[in-house]
N, C-alpha and C. Protein backbone atom coordinates (compact mmCIF):
# COMPACT_ATOMS: atom_id res chain seq x y z
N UNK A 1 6.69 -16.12 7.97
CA UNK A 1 6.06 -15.27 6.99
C UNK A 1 6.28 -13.79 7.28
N UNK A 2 5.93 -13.38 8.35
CA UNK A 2 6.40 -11.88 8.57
C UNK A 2 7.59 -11.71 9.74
N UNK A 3 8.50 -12.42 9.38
CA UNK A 3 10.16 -12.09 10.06
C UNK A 3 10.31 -11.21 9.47
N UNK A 4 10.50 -11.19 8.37
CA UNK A 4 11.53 -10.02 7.20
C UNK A 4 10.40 -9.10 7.41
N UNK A 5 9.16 -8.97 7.47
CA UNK A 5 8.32 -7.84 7.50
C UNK A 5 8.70 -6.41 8.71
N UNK A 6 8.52 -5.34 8.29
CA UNK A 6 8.19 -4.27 9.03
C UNK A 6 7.28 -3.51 9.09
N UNK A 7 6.80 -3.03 10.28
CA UNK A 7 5.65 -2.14 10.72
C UNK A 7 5.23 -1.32 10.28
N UNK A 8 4.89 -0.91 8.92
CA UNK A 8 4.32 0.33 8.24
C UNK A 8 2.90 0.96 9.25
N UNK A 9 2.21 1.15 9.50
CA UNK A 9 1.19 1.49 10.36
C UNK A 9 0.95 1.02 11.55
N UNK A 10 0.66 2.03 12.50
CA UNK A 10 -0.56 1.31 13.73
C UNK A 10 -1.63 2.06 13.92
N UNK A 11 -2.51 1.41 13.85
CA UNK A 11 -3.95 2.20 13.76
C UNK A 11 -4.83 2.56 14.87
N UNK A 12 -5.52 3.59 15.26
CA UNK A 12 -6.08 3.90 16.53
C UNK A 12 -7.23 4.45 16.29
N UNK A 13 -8.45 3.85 16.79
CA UNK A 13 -10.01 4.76 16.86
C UNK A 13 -10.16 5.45 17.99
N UNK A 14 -10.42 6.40 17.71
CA UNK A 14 -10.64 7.76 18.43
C UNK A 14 -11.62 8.19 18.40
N UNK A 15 -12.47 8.81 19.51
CA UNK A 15 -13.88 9.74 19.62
C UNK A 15 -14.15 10.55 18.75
N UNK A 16 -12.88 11.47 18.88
CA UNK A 16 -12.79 13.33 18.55
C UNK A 16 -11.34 12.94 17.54
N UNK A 17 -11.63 13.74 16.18
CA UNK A 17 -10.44 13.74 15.45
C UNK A 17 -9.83 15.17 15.82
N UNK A 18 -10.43 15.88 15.99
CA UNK A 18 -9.97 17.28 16.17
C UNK A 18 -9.08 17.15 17.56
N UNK A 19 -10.15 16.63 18.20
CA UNK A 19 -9.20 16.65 20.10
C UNK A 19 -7.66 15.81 19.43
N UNK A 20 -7.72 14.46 18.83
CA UNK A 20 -6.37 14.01 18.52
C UNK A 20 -5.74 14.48 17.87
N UNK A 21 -6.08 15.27 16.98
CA UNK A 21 -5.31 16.07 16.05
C UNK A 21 -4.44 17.08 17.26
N UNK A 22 -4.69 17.98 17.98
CA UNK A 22 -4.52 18.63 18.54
C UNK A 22 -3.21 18.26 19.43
N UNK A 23 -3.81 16.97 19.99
CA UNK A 23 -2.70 16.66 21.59
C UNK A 23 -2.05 15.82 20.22
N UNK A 24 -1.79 15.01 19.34
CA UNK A 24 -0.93 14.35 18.82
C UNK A 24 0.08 15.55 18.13
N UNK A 25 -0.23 16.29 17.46
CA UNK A 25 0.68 17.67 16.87
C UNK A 25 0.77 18.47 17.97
N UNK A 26 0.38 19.06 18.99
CA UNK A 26 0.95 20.04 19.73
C UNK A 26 1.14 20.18 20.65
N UNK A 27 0.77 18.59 21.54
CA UNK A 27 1.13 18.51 22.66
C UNK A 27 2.34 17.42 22.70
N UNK A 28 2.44 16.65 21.53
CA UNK A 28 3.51 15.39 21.33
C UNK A 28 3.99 15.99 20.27
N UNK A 29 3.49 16.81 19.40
CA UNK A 29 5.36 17.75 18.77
C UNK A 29 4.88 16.95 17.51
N UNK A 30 4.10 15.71 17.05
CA UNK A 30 4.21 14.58 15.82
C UNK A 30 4.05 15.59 14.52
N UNK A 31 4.25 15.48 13.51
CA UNK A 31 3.88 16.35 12.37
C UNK A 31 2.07 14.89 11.87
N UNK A 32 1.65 16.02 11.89
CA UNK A 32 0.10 15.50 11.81
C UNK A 32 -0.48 15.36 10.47
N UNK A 33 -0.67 14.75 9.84
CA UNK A 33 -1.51 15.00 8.23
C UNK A 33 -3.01 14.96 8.73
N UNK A 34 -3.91 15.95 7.90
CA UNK A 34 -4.82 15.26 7.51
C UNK A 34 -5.50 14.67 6.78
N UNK A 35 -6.60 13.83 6.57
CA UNK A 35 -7.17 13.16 5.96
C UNK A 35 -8.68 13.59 5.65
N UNK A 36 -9.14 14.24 4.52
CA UNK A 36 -10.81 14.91 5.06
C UNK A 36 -11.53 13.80 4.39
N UNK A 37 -11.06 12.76 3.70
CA UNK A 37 -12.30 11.56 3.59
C UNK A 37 -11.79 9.98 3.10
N UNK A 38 -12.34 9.07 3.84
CA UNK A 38 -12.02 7.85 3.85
C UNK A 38 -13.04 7.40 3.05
N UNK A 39 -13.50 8.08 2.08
CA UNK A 39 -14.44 7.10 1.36
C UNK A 39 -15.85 7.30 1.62
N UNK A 40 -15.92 7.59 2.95
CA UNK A 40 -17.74 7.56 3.36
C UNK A 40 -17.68 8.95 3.78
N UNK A 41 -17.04 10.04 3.69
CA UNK A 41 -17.13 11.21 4.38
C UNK A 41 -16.41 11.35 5.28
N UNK A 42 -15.56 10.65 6.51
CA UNK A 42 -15.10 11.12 7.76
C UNK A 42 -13.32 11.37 7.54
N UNK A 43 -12.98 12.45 8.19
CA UNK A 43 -11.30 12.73 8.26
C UNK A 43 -10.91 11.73 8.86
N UNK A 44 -9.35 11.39 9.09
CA UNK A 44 -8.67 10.49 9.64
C UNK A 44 -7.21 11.62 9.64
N UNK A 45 -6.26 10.52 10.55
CA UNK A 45 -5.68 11.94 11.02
C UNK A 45 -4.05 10.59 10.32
N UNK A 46 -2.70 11.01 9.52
CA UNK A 46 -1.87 10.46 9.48
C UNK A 46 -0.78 11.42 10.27
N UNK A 47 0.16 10.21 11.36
CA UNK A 47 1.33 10.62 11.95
C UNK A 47 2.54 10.01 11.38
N UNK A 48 3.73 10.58 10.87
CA UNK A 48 4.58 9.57 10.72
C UNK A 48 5.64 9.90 12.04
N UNK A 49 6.20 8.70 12.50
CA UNK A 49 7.38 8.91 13.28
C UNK A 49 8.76 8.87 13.23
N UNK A 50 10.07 8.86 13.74
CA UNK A 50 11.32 9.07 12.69
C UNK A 50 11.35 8.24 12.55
N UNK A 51 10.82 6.91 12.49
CA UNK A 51 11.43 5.53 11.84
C UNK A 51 10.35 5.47 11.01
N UNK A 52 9.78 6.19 10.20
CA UNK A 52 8.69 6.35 9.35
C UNK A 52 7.69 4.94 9.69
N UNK A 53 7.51 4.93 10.85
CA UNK A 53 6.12 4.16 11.06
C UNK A 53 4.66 5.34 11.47
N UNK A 54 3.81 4.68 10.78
CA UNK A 54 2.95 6.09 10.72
C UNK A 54 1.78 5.52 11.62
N UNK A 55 1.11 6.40 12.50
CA UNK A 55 0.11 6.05 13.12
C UNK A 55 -0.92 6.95 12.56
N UNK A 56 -2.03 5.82 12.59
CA UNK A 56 -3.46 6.27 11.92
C UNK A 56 -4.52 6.30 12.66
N UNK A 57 -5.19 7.34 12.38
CA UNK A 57 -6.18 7.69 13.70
C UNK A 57 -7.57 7.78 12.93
N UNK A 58 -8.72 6.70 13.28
CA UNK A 58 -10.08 6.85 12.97
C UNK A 58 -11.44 7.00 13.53
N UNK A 59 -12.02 7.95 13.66
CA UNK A 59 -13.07 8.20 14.70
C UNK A 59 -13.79 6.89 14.25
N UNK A 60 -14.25 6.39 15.69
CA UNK A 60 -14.47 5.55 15.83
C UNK A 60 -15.12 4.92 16.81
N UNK A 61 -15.89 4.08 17.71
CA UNK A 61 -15.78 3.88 19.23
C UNK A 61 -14.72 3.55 19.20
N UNK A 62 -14.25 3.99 20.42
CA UNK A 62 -13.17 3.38 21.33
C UNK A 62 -13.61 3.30 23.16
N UNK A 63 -12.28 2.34 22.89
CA UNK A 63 -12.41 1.97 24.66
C UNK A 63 -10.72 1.53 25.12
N UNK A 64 -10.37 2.37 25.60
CA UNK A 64 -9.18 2.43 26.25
C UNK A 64 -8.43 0.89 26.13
N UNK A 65 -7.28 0.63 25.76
CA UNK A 65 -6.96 -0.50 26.08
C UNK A 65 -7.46 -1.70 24.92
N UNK A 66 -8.16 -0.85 23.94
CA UNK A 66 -8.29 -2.19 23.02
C UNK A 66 -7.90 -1.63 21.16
N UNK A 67 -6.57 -0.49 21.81
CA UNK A 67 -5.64 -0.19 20.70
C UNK A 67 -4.25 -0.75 21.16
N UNK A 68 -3.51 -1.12 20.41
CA UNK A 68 -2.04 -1.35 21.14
C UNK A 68 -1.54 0.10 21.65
N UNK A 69 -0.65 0.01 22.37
CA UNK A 69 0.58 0.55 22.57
C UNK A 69 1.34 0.45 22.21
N UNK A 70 1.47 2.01 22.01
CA UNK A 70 2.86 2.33 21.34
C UNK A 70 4.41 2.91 21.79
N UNK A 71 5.44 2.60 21.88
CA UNK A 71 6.85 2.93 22.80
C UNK A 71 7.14 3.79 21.86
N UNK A 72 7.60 5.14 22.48
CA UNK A 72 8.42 6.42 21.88
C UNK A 72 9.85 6.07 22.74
N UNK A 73 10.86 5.48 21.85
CA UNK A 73 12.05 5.37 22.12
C UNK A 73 12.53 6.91 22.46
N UNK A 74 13.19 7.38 23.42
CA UNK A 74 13.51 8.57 23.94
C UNK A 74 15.32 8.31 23.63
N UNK A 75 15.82 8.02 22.45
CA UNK A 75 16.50 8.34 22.25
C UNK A 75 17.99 9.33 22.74
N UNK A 76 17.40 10.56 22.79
CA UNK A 76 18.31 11.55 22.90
C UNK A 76 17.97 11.87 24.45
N UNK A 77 17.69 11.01 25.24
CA UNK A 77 17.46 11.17 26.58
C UNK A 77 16.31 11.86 27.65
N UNK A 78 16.20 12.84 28.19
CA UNK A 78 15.75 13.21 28.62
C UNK A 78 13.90 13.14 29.13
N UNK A 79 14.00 11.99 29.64
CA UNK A 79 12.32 11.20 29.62
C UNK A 79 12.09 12.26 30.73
N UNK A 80 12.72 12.48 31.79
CA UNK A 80 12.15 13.43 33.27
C UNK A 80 11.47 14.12 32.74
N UNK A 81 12.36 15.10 32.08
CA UNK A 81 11.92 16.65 31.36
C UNK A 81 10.91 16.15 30.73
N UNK A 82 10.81 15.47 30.04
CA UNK A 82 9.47 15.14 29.09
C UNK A 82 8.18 14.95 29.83
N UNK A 83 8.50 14.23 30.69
CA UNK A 83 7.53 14.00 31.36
C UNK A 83 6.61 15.01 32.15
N UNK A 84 7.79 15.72 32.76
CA UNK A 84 7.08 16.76 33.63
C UNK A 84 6.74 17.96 32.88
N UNK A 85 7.52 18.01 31.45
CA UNK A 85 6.55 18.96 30.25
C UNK A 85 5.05 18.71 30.06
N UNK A 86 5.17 17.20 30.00
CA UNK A 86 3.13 16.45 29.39
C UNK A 86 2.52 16.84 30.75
N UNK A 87 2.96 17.14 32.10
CA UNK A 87 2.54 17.26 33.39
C UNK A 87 1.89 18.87 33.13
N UNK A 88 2.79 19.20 33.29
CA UNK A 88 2.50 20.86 33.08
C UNK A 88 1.90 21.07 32.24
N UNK A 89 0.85 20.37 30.75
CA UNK A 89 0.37 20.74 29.97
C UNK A 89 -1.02 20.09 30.46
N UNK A 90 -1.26 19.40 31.20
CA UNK A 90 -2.47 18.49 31.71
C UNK A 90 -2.66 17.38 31.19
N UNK A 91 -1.62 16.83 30.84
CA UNK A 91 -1.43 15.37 30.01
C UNK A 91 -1.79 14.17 31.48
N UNK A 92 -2.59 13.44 31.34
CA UNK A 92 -2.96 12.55 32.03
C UNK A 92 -1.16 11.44 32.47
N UNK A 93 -0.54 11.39 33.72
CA UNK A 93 0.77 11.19 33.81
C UNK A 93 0.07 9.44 34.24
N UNK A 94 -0.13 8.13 33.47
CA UNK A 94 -0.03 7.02 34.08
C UNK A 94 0.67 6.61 35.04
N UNK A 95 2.29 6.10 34.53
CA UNK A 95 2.82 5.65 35.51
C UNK A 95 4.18 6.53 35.25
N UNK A 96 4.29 7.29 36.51
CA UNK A 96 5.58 8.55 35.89
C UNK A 96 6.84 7.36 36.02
N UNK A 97 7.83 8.01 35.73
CA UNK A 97 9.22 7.78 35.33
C UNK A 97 9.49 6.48 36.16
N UNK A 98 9.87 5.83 35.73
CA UNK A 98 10.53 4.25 36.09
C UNK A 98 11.25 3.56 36.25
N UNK A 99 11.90 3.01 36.65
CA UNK A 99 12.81 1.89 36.74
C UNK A 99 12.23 0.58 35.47
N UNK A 100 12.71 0.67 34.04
CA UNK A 100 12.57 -0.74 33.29
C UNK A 100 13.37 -1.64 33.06
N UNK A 101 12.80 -2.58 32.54
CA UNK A 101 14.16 -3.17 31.89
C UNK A 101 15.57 -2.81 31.31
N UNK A 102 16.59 -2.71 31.94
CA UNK A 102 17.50 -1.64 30.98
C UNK A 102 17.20 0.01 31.01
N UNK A 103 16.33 0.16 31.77
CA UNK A 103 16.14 1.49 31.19
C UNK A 103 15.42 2.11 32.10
N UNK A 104 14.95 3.10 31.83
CA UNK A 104 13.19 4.08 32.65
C UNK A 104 12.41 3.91 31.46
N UNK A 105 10.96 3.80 32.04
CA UNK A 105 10.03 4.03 31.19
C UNK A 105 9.06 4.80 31.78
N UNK A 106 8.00 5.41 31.24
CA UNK A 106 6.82 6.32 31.70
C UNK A 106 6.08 6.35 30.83
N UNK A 107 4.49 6.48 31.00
CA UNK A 107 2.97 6.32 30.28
C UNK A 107 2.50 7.31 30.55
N UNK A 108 1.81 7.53 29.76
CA UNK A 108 0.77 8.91 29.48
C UNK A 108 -0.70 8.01 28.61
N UNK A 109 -1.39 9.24 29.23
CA UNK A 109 -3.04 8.88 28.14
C UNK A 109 -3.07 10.53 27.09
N UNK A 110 -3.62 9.81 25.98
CA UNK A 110 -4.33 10.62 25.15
C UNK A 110 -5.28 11.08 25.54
N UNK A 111 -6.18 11.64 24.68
CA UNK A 111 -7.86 12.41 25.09
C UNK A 111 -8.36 10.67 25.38
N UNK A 112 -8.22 9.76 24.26
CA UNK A 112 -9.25 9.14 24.36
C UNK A 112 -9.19 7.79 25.15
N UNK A 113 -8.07 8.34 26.53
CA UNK A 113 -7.26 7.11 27.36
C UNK A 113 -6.30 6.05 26.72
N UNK A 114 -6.23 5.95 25.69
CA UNK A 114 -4.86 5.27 25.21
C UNK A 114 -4.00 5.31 25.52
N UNK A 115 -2.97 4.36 25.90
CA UNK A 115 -2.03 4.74 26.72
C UNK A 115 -0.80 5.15 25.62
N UNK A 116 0.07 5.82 25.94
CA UNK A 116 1.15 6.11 25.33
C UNK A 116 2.50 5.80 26.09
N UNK A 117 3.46 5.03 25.58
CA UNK A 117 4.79 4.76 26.42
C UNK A 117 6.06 5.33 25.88
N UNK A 118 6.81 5.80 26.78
CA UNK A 118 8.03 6.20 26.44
C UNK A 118 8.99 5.30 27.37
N UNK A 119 10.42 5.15 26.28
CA UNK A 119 11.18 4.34 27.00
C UNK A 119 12.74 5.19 26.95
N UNK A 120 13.70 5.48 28.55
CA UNK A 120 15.06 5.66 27.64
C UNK A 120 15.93 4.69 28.18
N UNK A 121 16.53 4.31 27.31
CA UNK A 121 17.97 3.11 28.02
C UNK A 121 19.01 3.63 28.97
N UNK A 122 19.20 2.28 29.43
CA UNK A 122 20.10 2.75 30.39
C UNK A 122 21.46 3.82 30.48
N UNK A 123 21.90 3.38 29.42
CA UNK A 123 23.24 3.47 28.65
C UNK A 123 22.72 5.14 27.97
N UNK A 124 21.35 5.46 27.90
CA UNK A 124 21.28 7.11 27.61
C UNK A 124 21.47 7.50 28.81
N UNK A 125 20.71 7.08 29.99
CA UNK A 125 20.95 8.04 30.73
C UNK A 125 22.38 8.04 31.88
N UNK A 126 23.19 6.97 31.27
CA UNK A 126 24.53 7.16 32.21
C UNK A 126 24.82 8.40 31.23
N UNK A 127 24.79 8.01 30.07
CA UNK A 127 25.66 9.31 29.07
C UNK A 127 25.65 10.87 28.91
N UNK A 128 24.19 10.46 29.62
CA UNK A 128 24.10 12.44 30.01
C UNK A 128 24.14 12.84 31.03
N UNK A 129 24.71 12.14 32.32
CA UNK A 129 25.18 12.04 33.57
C UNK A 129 26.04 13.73 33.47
């Protein structure tokens, strides 16, 4: 039933819309929409990413770990630099730069501990050798 389907949204409850608004547009670069009412009064925050999958953000409780994770394919290489950019900004560094499957990967938390993953392939980083 959902083979042929693709991922239009992933959705995330958040404490603070303002705090996510913030580190999702200007500390992760995302172009941010907002949202000033879902119906009952509260903003919600829309991200789209270049594969136009959009992440949606709703104050909400949360508790670390019971939103998925999400992989920022690092594409055009350079996960180090990235990494030690979110470092230098006070970005919570999970598990820095890696050895993955095929590849490096590295995690970061949001404000509201969510984890965030970035992945680059192997084959990027022979190429910018």
């Amino acid at each position: 039933m959902f083979g042929k389907c693709k991922i239009e949204n992933v959705c995330y409850y958040v404490s603070d819309i303002n705090k996510s608004e913030i580190f999702y547009k200007d500390v992760l670069g995302l172009e941010v929409h907002r949202m000033e009412d879902d119906g009952e009064g509260n903003a919600w925050l829309m991200a789209t990413t270049a594969n136009n999958i959009n992440l949606l953000f709703f104050k909400q409780e949360c508790k670390p770990g019971n939103s998925p994770i999400i992989v920022f394919s690092m594409d055009d290489g350079g996960i180090d630099d990235a990494v030690a950019s979110l470092a230098e900004q006070g970005v919570t560094i999970v598990t820095p730069v890696s050895h993955a499957p095929d590849g490096w990967s590295a995690e970061i938390q949001d404000p509201d501990g969510h984890v965030i993953s970035m992945y680059q392939s192997e084959e990027k980083a022979r190429s910018l050798r």
